[in-house]
C-alpha atoms as a PDB file:
ATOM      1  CA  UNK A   1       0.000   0.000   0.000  1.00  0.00           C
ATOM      2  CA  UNK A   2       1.100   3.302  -0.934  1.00  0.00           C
ATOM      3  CA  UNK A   3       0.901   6.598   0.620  1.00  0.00           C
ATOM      4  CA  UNK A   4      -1.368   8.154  -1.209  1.00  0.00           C
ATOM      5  CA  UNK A   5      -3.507   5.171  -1.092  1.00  0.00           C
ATOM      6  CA  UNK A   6      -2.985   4.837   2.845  1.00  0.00           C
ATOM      7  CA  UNK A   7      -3.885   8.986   3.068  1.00  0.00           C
ATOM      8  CA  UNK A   8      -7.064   8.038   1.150  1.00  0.00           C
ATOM      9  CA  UNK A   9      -8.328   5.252   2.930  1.00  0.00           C
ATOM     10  CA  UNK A  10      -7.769   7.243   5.980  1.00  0.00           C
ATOM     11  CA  UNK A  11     -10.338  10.054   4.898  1.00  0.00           C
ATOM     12  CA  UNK A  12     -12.994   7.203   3.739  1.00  0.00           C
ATOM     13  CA  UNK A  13     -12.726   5.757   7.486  1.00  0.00           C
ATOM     14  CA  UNK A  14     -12.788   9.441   8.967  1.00  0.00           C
ATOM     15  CA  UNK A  15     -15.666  10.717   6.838  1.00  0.00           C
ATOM     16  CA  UNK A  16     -17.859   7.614   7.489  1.00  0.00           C
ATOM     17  CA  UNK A  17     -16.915   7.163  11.063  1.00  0.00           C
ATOM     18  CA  UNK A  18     -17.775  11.145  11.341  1.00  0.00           C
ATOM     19  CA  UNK A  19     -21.213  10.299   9.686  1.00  0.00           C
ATOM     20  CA  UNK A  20     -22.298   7.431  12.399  1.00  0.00           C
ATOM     21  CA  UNK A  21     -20.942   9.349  15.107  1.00  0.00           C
ATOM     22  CA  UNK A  22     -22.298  13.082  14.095  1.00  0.00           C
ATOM     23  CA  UNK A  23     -25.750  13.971  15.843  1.00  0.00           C
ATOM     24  CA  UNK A  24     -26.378  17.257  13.438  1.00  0.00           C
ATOM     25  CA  UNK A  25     -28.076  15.321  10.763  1.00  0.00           C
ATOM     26  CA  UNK A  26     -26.621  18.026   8.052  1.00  0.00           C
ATOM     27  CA  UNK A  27     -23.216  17.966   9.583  1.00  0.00           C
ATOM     28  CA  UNK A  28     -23.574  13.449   8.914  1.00  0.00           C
ATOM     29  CA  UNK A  29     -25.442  14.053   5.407  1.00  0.00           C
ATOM     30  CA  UNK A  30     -22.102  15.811   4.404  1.00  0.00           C
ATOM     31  CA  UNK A  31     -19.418  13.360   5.764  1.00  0.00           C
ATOM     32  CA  UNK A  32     -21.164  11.073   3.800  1.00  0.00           C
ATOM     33  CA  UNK A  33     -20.661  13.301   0.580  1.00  0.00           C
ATOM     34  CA  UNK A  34     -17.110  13.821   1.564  1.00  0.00           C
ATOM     35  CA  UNK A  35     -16.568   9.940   1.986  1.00  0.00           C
ATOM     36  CA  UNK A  36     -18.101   9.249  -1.347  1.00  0.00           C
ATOM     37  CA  UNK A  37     -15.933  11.780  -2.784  1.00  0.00           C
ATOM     38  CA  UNK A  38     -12.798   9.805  -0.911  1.00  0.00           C
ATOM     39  CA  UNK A  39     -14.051   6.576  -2.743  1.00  0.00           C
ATOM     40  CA  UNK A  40     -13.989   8.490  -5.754  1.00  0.00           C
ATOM     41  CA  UNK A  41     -10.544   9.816  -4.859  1.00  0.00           C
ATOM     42  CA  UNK A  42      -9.489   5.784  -4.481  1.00  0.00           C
ATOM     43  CA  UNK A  43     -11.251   4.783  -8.087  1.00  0.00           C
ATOM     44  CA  UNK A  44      -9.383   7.514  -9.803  1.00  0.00           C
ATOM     45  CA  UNK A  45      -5.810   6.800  -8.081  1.00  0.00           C
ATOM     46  CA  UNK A  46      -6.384   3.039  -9.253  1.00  0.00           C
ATOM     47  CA  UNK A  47      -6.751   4.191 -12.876  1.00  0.00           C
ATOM     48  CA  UNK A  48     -10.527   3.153 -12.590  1.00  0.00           C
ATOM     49  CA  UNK A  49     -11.429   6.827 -14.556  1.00  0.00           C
ATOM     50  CA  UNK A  50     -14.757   5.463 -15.752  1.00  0.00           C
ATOM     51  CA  UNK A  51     -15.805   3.776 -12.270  1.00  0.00           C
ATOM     52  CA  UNK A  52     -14.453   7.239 -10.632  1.00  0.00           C
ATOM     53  CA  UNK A  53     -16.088   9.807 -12.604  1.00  0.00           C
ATOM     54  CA  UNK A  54     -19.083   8.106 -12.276  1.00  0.00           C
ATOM     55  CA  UNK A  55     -18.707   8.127  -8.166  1.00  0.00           C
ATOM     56  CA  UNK A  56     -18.431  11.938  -8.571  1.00  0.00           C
ATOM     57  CA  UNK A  57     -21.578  12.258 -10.965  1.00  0.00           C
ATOM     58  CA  UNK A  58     -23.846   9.591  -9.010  1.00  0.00           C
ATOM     59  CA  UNK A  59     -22.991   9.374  -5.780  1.00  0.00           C
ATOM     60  CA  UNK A  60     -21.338  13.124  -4.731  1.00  0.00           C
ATOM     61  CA  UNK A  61     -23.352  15.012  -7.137  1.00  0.00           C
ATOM     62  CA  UNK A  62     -26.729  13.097  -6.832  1.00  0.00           C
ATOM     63  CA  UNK A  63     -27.224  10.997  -4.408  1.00  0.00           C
ATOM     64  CA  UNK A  64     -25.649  13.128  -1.724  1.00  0.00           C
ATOM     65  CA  UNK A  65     -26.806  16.138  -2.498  1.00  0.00           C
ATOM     66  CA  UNK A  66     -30.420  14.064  -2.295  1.00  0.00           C
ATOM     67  CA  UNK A  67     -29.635  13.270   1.252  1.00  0.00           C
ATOM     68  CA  UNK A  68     -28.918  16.918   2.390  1.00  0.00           C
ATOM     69  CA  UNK A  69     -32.243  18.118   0.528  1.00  0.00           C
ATOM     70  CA  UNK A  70     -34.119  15.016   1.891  1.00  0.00           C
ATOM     71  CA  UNK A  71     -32.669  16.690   5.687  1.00  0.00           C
ATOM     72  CA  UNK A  72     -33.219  20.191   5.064  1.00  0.00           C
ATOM     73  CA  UNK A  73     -36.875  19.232   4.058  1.00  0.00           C
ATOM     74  CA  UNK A  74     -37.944  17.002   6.893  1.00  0.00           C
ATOM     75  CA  UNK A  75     -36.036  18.316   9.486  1.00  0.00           C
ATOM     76  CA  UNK A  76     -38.318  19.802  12.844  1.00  0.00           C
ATOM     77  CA  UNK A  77     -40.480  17.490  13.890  1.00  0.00           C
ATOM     78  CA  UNK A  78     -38.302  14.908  15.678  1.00  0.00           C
ATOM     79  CA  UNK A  79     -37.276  15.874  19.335  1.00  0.00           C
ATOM     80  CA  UNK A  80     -33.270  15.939  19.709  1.00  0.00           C
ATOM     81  CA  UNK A  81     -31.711  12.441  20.706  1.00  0.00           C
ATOM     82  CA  UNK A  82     -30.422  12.926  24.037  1.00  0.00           C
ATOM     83  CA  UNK A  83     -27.223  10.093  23.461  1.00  0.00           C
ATOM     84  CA  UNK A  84     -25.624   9.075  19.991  1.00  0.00           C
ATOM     85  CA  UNK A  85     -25.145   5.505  20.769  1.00  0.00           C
ATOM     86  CA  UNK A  86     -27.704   3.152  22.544  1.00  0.00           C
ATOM     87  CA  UNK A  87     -27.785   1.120  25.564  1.00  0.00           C
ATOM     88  CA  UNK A  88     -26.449  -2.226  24.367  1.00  0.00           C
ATOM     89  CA  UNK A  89     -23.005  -0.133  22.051  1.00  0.00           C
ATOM     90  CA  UNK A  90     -20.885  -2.202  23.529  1.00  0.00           C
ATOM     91  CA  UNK A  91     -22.286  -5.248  22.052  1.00  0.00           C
ATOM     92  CA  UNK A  92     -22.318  -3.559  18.968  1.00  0.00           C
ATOM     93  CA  UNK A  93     -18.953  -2.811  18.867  1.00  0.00           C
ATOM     94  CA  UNK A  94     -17.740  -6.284  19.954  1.00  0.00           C
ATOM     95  CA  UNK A  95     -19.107  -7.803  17.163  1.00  0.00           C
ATOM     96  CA  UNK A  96     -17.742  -5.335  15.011  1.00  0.00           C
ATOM     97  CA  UNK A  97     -14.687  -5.603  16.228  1.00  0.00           C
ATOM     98  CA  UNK A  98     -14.938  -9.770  15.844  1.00  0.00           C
ATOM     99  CA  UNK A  99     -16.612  -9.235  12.168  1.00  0.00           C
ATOM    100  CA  UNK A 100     -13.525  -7.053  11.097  1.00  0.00           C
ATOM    101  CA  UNK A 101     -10.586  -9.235  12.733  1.00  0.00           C
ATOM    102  CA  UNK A 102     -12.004 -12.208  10.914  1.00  0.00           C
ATOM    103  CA  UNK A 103     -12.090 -10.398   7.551  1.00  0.00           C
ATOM    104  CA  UNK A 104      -8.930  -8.910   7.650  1.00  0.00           C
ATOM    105  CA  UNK A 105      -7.478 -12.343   8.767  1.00  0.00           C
ATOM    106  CA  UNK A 106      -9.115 -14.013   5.815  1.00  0.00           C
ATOM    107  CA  UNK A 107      -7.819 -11.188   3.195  1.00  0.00           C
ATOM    108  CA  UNK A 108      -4.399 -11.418   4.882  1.00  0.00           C
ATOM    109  CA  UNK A 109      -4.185 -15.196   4.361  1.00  0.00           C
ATOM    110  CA  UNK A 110      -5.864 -15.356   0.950  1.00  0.00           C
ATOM    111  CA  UNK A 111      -4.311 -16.395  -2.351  1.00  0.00           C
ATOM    112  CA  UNK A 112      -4.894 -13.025  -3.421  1.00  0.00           C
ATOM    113  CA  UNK A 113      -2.504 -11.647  -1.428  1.00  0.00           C
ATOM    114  CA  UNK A 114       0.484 -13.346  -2.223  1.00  0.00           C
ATOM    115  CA  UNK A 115       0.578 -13.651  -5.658  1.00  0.00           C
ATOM    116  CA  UNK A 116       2.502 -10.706  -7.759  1.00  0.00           C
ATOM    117  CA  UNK A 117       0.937  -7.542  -8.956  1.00  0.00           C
ATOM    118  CA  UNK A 118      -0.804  -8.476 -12.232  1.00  0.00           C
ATOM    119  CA  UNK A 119       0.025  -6.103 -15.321  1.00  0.00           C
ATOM    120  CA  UNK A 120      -2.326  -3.118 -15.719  1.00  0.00           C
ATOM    121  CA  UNK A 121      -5.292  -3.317 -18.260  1.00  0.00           C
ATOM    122  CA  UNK A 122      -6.479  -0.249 -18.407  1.00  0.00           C
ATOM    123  CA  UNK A 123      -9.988  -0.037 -19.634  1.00  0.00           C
ATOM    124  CA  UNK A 124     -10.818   3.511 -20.649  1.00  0.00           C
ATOM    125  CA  UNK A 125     -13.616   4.906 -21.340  1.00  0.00           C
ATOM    126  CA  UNK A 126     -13.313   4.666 -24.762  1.00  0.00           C
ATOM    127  CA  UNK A 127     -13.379   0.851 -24.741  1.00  0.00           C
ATOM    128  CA  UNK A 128     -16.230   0.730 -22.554  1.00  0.00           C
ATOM    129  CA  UNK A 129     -18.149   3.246 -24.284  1.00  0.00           C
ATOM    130  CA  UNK A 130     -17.448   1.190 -27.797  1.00  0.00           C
ATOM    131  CA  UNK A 131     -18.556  -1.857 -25.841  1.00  0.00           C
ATOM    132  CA  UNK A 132     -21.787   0.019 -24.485  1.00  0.00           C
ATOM    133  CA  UNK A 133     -22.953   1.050 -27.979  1.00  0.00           C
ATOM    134  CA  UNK A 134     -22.038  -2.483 -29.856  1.00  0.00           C
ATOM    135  CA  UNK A 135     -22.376  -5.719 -27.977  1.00  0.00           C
ATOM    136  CA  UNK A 136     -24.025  -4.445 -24.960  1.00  0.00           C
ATOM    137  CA  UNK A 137     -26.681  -2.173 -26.857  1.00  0.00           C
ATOM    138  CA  UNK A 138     -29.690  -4.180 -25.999  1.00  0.00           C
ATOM    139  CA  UNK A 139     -29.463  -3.914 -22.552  1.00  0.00           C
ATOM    140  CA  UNK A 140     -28.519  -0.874 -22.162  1.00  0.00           C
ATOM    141  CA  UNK A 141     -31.890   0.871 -24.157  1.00  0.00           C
ATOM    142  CA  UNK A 142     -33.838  -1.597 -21.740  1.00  0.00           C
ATOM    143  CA  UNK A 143     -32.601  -0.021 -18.516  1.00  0.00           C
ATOM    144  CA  UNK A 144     -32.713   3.266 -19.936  1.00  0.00           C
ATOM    145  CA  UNK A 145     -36.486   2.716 -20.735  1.00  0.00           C
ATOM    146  CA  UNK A 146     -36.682   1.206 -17.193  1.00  0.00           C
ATOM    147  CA  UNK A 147     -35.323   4.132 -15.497  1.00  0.00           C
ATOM    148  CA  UNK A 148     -37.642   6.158 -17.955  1.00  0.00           C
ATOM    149  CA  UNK A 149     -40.491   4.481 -16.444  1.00  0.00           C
ATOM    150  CA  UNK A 150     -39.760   5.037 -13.033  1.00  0.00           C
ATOM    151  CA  UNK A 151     -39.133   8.660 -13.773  1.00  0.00           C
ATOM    152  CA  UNK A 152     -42.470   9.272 -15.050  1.00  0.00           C
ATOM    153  CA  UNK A 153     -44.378   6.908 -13.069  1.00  0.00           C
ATOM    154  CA  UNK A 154     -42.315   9.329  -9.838  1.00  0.00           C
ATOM    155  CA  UNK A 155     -43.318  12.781 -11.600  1.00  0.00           C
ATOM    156  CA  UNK A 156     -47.114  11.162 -11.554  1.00  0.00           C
ATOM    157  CA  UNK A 157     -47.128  10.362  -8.012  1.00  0.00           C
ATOM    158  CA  UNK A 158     -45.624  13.596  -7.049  1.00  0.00           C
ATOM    159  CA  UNK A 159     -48.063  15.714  -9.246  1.00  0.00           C
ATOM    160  CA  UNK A 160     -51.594  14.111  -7.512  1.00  0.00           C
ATOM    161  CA  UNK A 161     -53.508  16.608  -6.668  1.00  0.00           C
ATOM    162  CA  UNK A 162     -55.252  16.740  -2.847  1.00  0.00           C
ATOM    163  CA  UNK A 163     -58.456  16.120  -3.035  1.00  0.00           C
ATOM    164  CA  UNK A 164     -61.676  18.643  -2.924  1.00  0.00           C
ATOM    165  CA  UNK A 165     -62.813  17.204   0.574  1.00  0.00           C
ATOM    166  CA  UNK A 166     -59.682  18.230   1.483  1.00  0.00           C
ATOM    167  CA  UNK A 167     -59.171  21.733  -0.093  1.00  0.00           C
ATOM    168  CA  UNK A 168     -62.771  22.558   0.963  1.00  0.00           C
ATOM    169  CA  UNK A 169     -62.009  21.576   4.996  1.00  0.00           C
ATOM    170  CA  UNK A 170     -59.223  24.094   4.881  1.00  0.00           C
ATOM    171  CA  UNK A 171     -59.984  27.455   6.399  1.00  0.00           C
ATOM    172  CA  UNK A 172     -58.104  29.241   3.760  1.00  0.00           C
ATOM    173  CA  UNK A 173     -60.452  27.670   0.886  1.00  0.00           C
ATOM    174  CA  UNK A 174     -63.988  28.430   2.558  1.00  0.00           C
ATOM    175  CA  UNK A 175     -65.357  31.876   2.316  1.00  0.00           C
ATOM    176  CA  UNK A 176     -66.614  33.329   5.899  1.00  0.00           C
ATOM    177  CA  UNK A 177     -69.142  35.645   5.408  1.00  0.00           C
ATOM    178  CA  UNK A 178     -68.184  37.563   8.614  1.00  0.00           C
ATOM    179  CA  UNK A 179     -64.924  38.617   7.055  1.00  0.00           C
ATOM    180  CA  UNK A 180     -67.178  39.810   3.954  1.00  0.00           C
ATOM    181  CA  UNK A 181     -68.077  43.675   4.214  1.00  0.00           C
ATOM    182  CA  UNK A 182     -72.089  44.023   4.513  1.00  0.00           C
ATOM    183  CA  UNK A 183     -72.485  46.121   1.628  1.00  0.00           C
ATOM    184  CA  UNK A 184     -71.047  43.669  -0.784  1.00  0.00           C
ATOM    185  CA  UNK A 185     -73.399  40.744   0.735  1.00  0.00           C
ATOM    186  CA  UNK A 186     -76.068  43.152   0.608  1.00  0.00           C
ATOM    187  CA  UNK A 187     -75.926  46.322  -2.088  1.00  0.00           C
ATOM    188  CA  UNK A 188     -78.044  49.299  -2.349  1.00  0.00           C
ATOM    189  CA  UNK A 189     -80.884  49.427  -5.056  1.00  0.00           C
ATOM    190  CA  UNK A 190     -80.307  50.967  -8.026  1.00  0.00           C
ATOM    191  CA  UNK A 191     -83.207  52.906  -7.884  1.00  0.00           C
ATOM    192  CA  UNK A 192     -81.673  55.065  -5.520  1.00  0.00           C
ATOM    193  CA  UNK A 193     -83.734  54.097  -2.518  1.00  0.00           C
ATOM    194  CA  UNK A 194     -87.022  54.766  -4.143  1.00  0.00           C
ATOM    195  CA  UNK A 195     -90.190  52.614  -5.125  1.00  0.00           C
END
């Protein structure tokens, strides 16, 4: 492992360990974006371009920015926790700690890590766009008409209107005839008052 690599890996752990740990929902919402962007960061110094860029577009610039909008637009109704971590943490972080020795064992004493560094292939962008658009063409129209779908059939649900039993219980809707001036409930005769 390199240094840049190690420096990397260090911000992922910091940024996600900051989001568990944060209790300002905003202040969590962001060390998430930041340790997406770190992932991003670890794609890109692996030569992954395509795998990288596309952390940046879909993950920093959408999804997180979804979760600090989805915050910012629910936020006020829940009362403030009074402790980040519950009763039984310690249980919690005892099997953590057992789940993470026994993967790192198994990693440490896998195949994988002994045999030499394989030679780079390199897939850019280029190759995977020509492989998009030639042998993989099929199913990539299908999930773009899938994700279609679900982008209309989202705009549809969002766009119901309430309904009139609704609009008409709200004070705002119904007209109150106290707050009506008498002389527009009741106007003058034309005639000027006579018969």
């Amino acid at each position: 492992m390199t240094l840049p690599f190690a420096i990397i890996a260090i911000l992922i752990i910091a940024a996600a360990t900051a989001a568990m740990t944060l209790r300002n929902l905003i202040h969590s919402a962001l060390a998430v974006a930041v340790s997406f962007g770190g992932l991003a960061l670890a794609y890109l110094y692996l030569d992954a371009q395509f795998v990288g860029l596309t952390q940046i577009l879909v993950y920093v610039g959408a999804v997180a920015i979804l979760i600090v909008f989805a915050v910012l637009l629910t936020r006020g109704g829940e009362a403030p926790e009074k402790s980040v971590f519950s009763a039984s943490w310690i249980w919690g972080l005892l099997i953590t700690m057992s789940v993470f020795a026994t993967l790192a064992w198994s990693v440490l004493h896998s195949f994988a890590s002994q045999r030499e560094p394989a030679e780079k292939v390199g897939a850019t962008v280029k190759q995977i766009g020509d492989a998009l658009m030639t042998k993989f063409v099929l199913p990539l129209e299908v999930i773009g008409l899938l994700l279609t779908a679900a982008l209309i059939g989202a705009v549809i649900i969002a766009m119901r209107d309430e309904s009139p039993k609704t609009k008409m219980e709200d004070g705002r809707s119904k007209m109150d005839k106290s707050s009506v001036p008498s002389s527009i409930l009741h106007p003058p005769s034309s005639t000027g008052g006579r018969q």
